[in-house]
C-alpha atoms as a PDB file:
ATOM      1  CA  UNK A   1      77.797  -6.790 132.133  1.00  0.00           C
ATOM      2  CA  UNK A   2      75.350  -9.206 132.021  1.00  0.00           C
ATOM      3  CA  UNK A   3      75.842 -12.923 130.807  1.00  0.00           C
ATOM      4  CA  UNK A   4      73.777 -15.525 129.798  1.00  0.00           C
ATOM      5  CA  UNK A   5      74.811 -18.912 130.422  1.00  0.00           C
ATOM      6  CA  UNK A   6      74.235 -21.709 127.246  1.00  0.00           C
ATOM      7  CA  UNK A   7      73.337 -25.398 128.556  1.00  0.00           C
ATOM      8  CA  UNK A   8      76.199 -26.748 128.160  1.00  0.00           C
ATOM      9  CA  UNK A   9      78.317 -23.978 130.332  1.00  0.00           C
ATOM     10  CA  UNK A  10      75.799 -24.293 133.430  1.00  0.00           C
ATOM     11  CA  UNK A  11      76.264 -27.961 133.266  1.00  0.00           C
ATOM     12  CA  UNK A  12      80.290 -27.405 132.824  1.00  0.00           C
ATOM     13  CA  UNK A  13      79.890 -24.869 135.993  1.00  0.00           C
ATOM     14  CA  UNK A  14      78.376 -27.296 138.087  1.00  0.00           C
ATOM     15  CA  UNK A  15      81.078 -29.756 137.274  1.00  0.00           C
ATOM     16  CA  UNK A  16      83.714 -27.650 138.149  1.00  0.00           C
ATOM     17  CA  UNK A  17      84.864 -28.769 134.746  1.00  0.00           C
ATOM     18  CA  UNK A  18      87.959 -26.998 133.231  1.00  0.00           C
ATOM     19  CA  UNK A  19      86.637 -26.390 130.248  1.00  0.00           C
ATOM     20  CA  UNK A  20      85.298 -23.213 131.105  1.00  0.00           C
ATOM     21  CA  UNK A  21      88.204 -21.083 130.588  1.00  0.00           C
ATOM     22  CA  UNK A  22      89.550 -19.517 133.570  1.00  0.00           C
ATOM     23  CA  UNK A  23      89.192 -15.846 132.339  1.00  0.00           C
ATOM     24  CA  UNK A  24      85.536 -16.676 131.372  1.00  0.00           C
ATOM     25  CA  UNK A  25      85.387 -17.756 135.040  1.00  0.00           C
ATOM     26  CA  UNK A  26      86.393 -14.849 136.134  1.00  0.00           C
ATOM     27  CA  UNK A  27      84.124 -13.230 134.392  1.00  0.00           C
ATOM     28  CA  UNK A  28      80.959 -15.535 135.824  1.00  0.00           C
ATOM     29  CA  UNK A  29      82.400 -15.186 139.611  1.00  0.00           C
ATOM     30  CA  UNK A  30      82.856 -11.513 139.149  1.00  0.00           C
ATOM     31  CA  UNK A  31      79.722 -10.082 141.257  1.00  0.00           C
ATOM     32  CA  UNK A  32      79.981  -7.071 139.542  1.00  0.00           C
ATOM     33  CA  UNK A  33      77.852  -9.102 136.273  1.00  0.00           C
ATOM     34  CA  UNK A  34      74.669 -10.023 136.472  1.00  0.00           C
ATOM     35  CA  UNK A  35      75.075 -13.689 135.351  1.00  0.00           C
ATOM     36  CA  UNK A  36      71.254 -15.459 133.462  1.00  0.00           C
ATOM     37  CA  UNK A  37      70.277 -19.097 133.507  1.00  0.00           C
ATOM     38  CA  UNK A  38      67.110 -19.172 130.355  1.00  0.00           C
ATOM     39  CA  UNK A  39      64.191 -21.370 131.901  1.00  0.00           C
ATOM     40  CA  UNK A  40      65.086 -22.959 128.520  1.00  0.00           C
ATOM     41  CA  UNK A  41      68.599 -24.527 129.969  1.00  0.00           C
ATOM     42  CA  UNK A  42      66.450 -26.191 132.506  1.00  0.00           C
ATOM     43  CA  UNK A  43      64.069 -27.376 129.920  1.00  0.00           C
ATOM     44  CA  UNK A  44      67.171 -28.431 127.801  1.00  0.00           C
ATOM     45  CA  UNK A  45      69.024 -29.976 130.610  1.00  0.00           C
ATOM     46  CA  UNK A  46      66.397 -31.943 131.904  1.00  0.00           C
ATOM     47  CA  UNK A  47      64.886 -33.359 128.440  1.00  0.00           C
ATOM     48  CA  UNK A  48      68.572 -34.476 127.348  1.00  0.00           C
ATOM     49  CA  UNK A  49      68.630 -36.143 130.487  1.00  0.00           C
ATOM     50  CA  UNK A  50      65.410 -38.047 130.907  1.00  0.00           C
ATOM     51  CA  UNK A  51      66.303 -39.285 126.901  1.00  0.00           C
ATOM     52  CA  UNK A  52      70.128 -40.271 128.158  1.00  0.00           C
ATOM     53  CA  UNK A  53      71.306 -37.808 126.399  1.00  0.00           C
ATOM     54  CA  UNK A  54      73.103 -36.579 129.342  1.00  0.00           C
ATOM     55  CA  UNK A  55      73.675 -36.149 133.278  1.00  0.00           C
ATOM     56  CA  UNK A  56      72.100 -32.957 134.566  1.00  0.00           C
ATOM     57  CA  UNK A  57      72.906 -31.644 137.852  1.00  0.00           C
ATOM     58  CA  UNK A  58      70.160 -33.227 140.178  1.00  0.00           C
ATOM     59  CA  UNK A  59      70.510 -30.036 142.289  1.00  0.00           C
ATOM     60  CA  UNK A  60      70.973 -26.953 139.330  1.00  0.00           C
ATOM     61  CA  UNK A  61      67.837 -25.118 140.086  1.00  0.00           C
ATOM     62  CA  UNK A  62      68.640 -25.375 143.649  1.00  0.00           C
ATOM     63  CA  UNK A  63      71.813 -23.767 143.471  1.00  0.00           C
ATOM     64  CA  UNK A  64      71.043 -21.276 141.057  1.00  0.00           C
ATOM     65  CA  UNK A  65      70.992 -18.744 143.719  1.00  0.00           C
ATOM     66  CA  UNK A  66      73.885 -20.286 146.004  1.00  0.00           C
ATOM     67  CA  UNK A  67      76.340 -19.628 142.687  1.00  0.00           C
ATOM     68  CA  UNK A  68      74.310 -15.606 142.616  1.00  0.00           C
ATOM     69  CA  UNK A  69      72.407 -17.032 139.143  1.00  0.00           C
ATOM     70  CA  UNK A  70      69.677 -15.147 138.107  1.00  0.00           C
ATOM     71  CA  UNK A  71      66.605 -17.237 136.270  1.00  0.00           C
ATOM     72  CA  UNK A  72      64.689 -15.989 133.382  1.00  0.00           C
ATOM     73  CA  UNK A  73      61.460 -16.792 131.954  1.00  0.00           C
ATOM     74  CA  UNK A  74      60.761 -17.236 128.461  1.00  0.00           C
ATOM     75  CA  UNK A  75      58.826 -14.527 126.964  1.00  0.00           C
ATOM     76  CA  UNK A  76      56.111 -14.068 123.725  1.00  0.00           C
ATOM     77  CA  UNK A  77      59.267 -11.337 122.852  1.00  0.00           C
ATOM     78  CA  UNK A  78      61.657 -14.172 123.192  1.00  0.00           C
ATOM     79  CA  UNK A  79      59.262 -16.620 121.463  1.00  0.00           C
ATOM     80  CA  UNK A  80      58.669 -14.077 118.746  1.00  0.00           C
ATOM     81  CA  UNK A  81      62.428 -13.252 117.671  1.00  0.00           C
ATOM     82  CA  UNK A  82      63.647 -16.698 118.082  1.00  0.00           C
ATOM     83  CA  UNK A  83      60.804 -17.881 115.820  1.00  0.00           C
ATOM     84  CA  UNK A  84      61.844 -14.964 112.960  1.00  0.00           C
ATOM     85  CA  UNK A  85      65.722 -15.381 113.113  1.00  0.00           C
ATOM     86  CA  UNK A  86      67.673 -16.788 110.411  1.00  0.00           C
ATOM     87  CA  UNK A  87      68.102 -20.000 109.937  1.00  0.00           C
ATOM     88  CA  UNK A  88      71.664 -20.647 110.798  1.00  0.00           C
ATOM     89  CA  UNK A  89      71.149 -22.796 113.480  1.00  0.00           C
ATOM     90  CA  UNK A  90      67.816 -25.293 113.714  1.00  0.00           C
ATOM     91  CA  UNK A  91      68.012 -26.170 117.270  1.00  0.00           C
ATOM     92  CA  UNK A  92      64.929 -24.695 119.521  1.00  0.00           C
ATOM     93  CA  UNK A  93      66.844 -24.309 122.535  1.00  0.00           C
ATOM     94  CA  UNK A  94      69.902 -22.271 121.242  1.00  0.00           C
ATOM     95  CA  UNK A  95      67.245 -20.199 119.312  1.00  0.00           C
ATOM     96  CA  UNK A  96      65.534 -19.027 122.465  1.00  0.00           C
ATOM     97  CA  UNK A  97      68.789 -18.323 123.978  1.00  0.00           C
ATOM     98  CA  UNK A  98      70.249 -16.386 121.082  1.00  0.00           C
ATOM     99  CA  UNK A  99      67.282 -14.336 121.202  1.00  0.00           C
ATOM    100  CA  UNK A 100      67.182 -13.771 124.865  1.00  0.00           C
ATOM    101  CA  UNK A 101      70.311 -12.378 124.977  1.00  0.00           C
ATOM    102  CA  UNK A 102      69.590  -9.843 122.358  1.00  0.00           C
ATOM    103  CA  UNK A 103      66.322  -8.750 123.734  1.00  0.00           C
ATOM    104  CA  UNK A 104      67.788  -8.901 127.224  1.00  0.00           C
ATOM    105  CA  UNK A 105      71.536  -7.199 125.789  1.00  0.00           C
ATOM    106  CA  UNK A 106      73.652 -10.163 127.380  1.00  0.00           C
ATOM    107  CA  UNK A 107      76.175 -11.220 126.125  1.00  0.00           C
ATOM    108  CA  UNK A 108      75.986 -15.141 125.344  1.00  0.00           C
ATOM    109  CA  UNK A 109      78.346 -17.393 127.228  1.00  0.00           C
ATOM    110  CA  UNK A 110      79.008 -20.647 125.039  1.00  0.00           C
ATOM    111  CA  UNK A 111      81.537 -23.146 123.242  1.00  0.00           C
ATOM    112  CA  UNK A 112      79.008 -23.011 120.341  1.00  0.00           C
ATOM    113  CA  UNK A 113      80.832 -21.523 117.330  1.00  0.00           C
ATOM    114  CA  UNK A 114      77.539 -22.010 114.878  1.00  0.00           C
ATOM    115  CA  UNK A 115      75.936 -19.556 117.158  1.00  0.00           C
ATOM    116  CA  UNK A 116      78.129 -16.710 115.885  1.00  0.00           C
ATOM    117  CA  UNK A 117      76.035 -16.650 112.637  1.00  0.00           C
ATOM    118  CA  UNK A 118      73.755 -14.603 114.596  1.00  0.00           C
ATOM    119  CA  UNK A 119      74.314 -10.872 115.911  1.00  0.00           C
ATOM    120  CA  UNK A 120      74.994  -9.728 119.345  1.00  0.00           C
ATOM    121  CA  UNK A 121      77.860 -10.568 121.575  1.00  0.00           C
ATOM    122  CA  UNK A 122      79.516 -13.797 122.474  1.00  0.00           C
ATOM    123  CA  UNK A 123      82.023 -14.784 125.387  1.00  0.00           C
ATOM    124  CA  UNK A 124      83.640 -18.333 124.089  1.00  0.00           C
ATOM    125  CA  UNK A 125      83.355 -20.285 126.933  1.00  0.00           C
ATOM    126  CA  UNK A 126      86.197 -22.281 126.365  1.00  0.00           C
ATOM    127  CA  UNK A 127      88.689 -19.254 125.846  1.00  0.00           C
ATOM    128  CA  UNK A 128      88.358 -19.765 122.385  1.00  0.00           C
ATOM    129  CA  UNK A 129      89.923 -23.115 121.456  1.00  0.00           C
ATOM    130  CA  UNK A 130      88.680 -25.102 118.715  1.00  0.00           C
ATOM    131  CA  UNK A 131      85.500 -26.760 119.883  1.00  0.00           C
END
């Protein structure tokens, strides 16, 4: 399977936080999936930061490969879908993400709940409990 990682769950991976769920954990550490990071987290990650919107890993891109994450670029495909999908959900980065994993058949890993508006597979990141 392959999974693609929203923001928020990289930055909750590097933490060691418990709110990713330990099943969904499971699923990340299992080295039989191919697990994504989007160019666009690190994009996200580091522009909530430098406004103080939030602390990003100093070291994510770093150990991207140390945790067996694979990057991936942005595409025109990616640009192109995310630009002609519904309007659900307004926010650039999530759109980018939702359409990667479609064009790239992963399934999404995030807490997100507005993001299942859109088709294509979701792993709740949290096991499911109310965000």
């Amino acid at each position: 399977m392959r999974l693609l990682l929203d923001t928020h769950v990289l930055i909750w991976w590097a933490a060691a936080d418990d709110r990713v769920h330990p099943v969904v954990r499971a699923q990340i550490e299992d080295g039989a999936n191919e697990v994504l990071v989007s160019a666009v987290t690190i994009w996200e990650m580091e522009t909530k930061a430098q406004a103080g919107r939030l602390i990003a890993p100093a070291d994510a891109i770093e150990m991207l490969p140390v945790w067996g994450f694979i990057p991936l670029a942005v595409t025109v495909h990616h640009a192109r879908l995310a630009a002609h999908l519904d309007q659900h959900h307004r926010d650039p980065f999530d759109r980018i993400l939702i359409a990667q994993a479609q064009i790239e058949d992963a399934v999404l890993v995030t807490a997100d709940r507005a993001l299942d508006a859109y088709p294509g597979a979701r792993l709740p990141a949290d096991g499911g409990r109310a965000s």
